[in-house]
Each structure stands twice: as structure tokens, then as C-alpha cells.
N, C-alpha and C. Protein backbone atom coordinates (compact mmCIF):
# COMPACT_ATOMS: atom_id res chain seq x y z
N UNK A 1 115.11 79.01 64.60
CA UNK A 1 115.34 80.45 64.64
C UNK A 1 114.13 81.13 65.28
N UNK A 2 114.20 82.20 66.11
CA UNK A 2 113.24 82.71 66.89
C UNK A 2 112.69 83.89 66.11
N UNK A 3 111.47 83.79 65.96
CA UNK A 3 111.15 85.04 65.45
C UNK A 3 110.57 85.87 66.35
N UNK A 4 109.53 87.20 65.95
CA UNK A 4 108.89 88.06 66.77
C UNK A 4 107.58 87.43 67.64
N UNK A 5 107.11 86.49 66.64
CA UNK A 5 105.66 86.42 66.92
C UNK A 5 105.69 85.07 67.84
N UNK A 6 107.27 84.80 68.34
CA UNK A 6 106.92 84.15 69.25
C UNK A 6 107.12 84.81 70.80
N UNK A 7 107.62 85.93 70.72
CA UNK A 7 107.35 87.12 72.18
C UNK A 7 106.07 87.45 72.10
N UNK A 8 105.44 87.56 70.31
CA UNK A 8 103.97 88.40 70.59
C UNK A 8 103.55 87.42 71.55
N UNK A 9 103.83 86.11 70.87
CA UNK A 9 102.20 85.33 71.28
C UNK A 9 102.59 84.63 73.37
N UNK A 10 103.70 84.76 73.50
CA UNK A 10 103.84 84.23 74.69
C UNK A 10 103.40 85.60 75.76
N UNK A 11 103.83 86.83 75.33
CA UNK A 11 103.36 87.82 76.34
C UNK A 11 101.59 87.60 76.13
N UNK A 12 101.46 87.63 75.14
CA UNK A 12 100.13 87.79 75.00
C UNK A 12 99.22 86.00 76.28
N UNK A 13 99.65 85.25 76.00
CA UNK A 13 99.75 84.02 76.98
C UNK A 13 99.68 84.63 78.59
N UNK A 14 100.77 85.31 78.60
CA UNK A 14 101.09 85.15 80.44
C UNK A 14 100.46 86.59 80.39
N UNK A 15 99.81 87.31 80.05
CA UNK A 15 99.15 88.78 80.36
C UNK A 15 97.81 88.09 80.74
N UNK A 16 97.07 86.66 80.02
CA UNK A 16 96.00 86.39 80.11
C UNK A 16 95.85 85.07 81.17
N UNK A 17 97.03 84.58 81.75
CA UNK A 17 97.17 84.05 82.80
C UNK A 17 96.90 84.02 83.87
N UNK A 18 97.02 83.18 85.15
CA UNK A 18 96.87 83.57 86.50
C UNK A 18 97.86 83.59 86.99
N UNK A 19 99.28 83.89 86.34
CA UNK A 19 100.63 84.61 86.75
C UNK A 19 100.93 85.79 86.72
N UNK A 20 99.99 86.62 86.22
CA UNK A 20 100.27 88.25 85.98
C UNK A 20 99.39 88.71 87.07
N UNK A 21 100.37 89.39 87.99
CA UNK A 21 99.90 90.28 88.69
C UNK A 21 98.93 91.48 88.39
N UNK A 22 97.50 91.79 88.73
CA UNK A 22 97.34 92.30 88.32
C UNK A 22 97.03 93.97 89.16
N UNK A 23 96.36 95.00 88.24
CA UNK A 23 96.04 95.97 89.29
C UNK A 23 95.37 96.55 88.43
N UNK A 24 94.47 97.16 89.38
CA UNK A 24 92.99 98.00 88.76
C UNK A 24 93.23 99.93 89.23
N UNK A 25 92.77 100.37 88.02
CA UNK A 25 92.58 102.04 88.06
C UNK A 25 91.43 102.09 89.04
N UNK A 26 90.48 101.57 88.64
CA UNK A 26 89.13 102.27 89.49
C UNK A 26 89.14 102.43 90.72
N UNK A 27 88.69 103.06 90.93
CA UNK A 27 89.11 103.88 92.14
C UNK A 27 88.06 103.28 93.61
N UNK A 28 86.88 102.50 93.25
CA UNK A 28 86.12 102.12 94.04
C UNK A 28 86.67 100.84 94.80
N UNK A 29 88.08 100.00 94.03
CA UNK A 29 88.50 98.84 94.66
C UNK A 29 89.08 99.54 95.85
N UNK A 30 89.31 99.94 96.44
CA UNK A 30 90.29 100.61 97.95
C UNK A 30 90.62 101.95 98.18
N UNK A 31 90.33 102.38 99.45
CA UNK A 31 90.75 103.69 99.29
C UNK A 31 91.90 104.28 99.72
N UNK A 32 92.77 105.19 99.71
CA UNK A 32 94.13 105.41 99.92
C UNK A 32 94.20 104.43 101.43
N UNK A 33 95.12 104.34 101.83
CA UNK A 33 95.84 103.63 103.18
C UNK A 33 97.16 104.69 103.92
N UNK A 34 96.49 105.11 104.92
CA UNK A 34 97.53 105.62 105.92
C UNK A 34 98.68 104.99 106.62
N UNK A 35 99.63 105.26 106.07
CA UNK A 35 100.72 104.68 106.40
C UNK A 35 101.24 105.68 107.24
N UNK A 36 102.44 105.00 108.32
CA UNK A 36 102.98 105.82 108.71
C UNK A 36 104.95 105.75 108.96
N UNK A 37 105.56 106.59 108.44
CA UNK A 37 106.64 107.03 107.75
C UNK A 37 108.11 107.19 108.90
N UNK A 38 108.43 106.28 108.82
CA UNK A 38 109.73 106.62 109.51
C UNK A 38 110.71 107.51 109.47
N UNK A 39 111.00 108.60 109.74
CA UNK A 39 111.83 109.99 109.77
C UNK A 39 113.34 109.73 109.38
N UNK A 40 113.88 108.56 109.78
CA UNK A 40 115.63 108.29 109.89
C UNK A 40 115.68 107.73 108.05
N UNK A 41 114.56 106.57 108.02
CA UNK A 41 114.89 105.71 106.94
C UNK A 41 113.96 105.38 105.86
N UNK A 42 112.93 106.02 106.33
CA UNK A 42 111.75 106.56 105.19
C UNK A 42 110.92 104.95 104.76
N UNK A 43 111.14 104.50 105.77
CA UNK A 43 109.79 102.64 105.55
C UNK A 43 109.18 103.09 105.74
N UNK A 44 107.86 102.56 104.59
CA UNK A 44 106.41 102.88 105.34
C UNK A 44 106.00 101.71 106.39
N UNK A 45 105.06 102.06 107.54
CA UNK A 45 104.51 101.57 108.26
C UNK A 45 102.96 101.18 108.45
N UNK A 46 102.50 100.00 108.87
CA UNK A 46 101.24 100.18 108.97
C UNK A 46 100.32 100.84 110.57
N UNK A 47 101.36 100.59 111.40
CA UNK A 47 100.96 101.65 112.17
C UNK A 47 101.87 102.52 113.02
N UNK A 48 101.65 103.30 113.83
CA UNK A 48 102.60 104.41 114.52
C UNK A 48 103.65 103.58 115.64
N UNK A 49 103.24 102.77 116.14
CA UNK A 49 104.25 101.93 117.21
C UNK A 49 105.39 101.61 115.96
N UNK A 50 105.00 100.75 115.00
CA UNK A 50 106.00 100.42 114.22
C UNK A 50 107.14 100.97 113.52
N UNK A 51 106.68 102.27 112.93
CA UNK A 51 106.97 103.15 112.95
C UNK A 51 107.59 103.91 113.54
N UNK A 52 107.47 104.27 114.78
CA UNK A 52 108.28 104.49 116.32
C UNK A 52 109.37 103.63 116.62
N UNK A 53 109.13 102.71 116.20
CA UNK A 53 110.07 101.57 117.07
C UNK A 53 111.26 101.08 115.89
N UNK A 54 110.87 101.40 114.81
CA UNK A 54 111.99 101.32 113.25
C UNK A 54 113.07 101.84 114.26
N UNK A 55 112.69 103.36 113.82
CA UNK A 55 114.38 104.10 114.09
C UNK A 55 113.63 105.59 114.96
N UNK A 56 114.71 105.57 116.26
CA UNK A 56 113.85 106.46 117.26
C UNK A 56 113.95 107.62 116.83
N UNK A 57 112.96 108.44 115.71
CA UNK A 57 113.36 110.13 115.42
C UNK A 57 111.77 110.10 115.17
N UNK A 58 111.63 111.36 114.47
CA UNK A 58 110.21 111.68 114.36
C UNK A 58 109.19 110.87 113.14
N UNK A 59 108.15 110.68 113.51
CA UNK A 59 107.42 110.04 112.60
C UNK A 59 105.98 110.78 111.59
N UNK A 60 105.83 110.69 110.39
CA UNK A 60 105.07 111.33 109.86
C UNK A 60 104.23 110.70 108.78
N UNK A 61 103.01 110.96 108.45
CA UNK A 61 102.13 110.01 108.06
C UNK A 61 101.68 110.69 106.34
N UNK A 62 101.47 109.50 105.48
CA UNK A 62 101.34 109.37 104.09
C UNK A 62 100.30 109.51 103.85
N UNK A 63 99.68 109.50 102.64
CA UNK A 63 98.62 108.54 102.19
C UNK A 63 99.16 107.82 100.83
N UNK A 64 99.42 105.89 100.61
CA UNK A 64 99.58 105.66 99.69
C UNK A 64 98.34 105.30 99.07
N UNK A 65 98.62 105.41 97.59
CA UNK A 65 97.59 104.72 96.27
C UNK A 65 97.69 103.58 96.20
N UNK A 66 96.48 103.23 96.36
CA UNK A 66 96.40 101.55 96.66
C UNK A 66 96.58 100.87 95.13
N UNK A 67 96.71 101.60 93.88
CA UNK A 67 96.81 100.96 92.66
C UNK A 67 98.50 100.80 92.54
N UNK A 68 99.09 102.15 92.45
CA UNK A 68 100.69 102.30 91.87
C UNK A 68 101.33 102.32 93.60
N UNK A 69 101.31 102.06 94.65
CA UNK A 69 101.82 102.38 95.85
C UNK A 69 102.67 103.87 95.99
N UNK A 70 102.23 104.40 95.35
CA UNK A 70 103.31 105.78 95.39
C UNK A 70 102.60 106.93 96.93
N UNK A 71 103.20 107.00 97.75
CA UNK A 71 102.69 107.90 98.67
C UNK A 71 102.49 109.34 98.89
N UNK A 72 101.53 109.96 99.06
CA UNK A 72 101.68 111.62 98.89
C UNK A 72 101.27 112.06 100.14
N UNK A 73 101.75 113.07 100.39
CA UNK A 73 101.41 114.20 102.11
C UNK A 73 99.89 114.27 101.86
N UNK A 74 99.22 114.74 101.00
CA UNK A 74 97.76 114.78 100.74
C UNK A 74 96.52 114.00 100.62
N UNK A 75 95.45 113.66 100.86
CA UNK A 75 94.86 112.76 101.03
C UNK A 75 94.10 112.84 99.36
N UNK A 76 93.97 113.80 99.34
CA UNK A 76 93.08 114.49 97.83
C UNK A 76 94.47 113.84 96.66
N UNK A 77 95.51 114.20 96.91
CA UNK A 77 96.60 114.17 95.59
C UNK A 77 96.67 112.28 95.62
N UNK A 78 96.68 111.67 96.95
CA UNK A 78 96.37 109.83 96.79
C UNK A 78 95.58 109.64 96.19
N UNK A 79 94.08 109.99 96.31
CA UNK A 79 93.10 109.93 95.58
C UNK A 79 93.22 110.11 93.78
N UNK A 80 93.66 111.28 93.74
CA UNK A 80 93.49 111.31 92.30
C UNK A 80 94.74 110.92 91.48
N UNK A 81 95.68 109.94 92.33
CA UNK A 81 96.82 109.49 91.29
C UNK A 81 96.75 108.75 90.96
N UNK A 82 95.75 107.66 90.21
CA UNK A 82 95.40 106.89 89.33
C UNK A 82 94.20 106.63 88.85
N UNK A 83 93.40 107.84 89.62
CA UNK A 83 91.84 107.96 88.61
C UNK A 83 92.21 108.21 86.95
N UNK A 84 91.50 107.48 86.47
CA UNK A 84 91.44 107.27 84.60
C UNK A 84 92.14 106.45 84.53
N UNK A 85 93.08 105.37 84.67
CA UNK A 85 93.95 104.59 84.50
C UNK A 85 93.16 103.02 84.47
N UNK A 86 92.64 102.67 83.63
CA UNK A 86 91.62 101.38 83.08
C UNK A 86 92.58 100.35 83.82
N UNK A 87 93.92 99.96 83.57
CA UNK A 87 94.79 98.96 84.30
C UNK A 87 95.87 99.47 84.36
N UNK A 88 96.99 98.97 85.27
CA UNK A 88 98.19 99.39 85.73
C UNK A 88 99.10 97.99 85.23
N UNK A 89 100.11 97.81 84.09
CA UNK A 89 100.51 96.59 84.00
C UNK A 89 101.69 96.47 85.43
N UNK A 90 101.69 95.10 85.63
CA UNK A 90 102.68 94.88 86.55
C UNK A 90 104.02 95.34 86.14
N UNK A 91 104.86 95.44 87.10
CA UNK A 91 106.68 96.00 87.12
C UNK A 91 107.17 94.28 87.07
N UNK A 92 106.60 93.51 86.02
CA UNK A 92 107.57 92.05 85.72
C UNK A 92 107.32 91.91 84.74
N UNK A 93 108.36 91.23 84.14
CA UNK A 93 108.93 90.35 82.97
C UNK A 93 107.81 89.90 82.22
N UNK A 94 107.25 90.50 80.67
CA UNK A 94 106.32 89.84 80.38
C UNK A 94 106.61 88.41 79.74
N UNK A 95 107.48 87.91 79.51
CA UNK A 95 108.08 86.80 79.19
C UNK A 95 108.29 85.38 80.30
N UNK A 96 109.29 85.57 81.12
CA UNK A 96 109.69 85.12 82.27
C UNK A 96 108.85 85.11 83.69
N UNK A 97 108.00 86.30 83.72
CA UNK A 97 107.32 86.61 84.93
C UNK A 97 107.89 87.17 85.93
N UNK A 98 109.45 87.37 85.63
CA UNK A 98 110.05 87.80 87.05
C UNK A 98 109.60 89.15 87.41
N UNK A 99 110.04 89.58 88.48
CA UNK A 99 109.50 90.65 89.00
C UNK A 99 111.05 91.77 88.80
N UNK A 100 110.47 93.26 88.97
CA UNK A 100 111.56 93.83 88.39
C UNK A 100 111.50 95.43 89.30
N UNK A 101 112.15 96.10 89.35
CA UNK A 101 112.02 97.19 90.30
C UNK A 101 111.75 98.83 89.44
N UNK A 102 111.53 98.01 87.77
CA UNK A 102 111.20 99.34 86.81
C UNK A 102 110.47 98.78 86.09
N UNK A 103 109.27 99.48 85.06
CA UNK A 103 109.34 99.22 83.86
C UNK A 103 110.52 98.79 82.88
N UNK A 104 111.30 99.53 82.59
CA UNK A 104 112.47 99.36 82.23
C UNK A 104 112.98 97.85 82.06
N UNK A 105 113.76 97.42 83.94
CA UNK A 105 114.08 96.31 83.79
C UNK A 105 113.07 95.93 83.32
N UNK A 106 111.80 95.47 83.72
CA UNK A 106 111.29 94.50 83.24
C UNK A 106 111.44 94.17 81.49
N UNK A 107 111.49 95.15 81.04
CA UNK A 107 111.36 95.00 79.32
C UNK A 107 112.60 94.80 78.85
N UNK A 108 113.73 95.24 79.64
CA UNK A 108 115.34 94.56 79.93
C UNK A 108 115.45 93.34 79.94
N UNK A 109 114.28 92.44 80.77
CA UNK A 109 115.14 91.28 81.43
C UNK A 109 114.34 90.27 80.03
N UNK A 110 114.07 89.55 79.52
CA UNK A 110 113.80 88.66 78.41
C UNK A 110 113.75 89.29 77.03
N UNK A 111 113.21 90.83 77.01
CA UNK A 111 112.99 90.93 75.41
C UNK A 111 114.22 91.70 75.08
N UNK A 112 115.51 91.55 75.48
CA UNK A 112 116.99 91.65 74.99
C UNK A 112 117.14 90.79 73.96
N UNK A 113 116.81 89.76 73.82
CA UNK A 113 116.95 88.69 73.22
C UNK A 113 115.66 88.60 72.09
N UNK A 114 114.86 89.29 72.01
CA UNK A 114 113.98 89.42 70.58
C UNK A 114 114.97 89.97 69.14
N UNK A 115 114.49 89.11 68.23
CA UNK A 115 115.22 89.14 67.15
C UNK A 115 115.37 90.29 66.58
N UNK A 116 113.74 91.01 66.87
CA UNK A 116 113.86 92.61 65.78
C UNK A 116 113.49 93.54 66.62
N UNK A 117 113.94 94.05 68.40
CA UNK A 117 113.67 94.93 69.10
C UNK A 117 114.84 95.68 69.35
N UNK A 118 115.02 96.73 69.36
CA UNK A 118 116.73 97.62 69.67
C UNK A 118 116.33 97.99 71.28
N UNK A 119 117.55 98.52 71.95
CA UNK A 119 117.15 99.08 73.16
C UNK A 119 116.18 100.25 73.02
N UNK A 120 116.10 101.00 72.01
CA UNK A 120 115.06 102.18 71.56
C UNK A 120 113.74 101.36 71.91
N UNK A 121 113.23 100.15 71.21
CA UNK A 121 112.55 99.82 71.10
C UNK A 121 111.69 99.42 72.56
N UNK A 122 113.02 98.55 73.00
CA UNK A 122 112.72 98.48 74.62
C UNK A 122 112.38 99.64 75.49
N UNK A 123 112.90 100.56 75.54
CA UNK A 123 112.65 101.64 76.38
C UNK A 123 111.19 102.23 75.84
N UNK A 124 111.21 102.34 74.35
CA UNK A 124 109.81 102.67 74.02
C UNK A 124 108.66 101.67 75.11
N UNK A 125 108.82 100.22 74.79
CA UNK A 125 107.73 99.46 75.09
C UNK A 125 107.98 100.10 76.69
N UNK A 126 108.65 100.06 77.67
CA UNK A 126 108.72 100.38 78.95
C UNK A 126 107.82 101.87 79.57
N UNK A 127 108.14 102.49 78.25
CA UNK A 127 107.91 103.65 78.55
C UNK A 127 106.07 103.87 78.19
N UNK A 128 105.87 102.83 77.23
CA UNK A 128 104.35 103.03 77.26
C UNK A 128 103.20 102.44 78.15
N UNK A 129 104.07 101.21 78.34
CA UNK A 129 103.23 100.58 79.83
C UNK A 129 103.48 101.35 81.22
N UNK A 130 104.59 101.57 81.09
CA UNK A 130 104.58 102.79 82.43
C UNK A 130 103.18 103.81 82.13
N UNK A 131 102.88 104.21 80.84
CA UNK A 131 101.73 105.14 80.95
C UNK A 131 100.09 104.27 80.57
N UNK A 132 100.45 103.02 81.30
CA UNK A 132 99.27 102.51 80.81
C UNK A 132 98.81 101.29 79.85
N UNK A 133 99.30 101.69 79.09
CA UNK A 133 99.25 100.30 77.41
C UNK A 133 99.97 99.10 77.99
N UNK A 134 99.09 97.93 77.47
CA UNK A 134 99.20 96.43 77.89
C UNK A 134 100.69 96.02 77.17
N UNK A 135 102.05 95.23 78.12
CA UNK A 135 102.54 94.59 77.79
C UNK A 135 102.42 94.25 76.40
N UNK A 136 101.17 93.30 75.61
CA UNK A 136 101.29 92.94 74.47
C UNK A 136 100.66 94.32 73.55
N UNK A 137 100.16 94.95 73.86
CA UNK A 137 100.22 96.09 72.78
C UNK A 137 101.35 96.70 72.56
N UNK A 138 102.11 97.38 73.26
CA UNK A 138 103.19 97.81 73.27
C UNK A 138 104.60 97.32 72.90
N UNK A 139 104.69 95.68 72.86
CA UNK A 139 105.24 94.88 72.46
C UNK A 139 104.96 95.20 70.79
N UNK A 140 103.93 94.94 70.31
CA UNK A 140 103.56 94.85 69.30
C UNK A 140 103.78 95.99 68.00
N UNK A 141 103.61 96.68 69.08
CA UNK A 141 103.44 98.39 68.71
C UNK A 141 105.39 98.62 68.23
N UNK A 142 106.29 98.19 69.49
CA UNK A 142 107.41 98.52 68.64
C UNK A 142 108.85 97.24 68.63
N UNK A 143 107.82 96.61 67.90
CA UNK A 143 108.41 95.01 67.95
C UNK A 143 109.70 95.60 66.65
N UNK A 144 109.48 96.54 66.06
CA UNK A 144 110.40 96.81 65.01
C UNK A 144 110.74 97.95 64.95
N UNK A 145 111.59 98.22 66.14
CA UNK A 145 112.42 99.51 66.68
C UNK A 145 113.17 98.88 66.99
């Protein structure tokens, strides 16, 4: 029979692994990256030919955050969208490792199957690593929701 403390202890395993993707807040690892933005279909690009040559309409340039990849028109608003943020957990499976296109899924795809987590519970844990808190804290935190 499966209990809790065998999700604690395996997330807690692959968080301290060399399978977890990782990513850093501080702001001194990289500085925003100019991308440049295809007008028809909205890919980012790494440079303007490429960009040009996607889809022939007008082209316009980003700056993404090299921690969360999220892109902003401003060079100042890239900058400060993940200053204070100590770590960024990865968007995968703390169980499985797979990779996932939300917080969400990720806390969807293996801990469905924890003995004492509800979907409340799940969306909680999703919703706190989205703001930060480690996979296994957050696990932990509402292993009994």
C-alpha cells in the first residue's frame, strides 16, 4: 500500500538530483536577451533575418527573462521580473520528471495517484511553486488536502 511519505521522500530525491532542471532568481546569472518577434505568428527569434524570414509581415523586438522566459516590450519590466525570486522550480513532474507546459500539469501528471492529496490539494501545491516554494515543501505543506 502506498503511502504519503513515499511522494515526500522521492520528490524530495529528484529535486536534489541531476535530473531537475534547474533555474536561478539572481539576477547577475544573465541579462535579459533580445529576441526578435514575428508579427503573423508571434515565435520568438534570435535574430531579425529569422524573424523576417518566419512569416513575411512586420517584425518587433522583446526583451525575455532569462529565469521564467516570459517576454516584455520593456527592457526595465525584463529586468525586474524575477528579481527576489531565490529559485524558480521547474514546469516538470516532481515524481516522473516529465516535463509539462504548467505548474498545474505538472502536479497533475504523478501526484493524482497520492493516497491523501485531493485536486484542491494539487492545485494548492501548483499554485505555490508557481510562486516560488520547492516542489517538496509544498508537497508537504498540502499532502493532506
Amino acid at each position: 500500500m502506498q503511502t504519503h511519505d513515499f511522494f515526500t521522500r522521492i520528490v524530495a530525491l529528484n529535486c536534489m538530483g541531476p535530473n531537475m532542471e534547474t533555474g536561478s532568481g539572481e539576477r547577475n546569472a544573465e541579462p535579459p536577451k533580445k529576441v526578435y518577434i514575428c508579427g503573423i505568428c508571434d515565435s520568438a527569434h534570435d535574430s531579425h533575418y529569422k524573424a523576417e524570414n518566419c512569416c513575411p509581415t512586420e517584425i518587433y523586438t522583446e526583451y525575455e527573462c532569462q529565469v521564467c522566459r516570459v517576454s516584455y516590450g520593456a527592457l526595465k519590466d525584463a529586468e525586474a521580473c524575477c528579481t527576489g525570486k531565490s529559485v524558480i522550480q521547474p514546469k516538470q513532474c516532481p515524481v516522473c520528471m516529465g516535463g509539462a507546459d504548467s505548474y498545474q500539469d505538472a502536479a497533475d501528471c504523478c501526484l493524482h495517484t497520492h493516497p491523501t492529496m485531493t485536486a484542491l490539494g494539487r492545485e494548492r501545491v501548483a499554485n505555490d511553486v508557481e510562486r516560488g516554494t520547492s516542489w517538496p515543501d509544498a508537497i508537504r505543506a498540502h499532502a493532506f488536502h
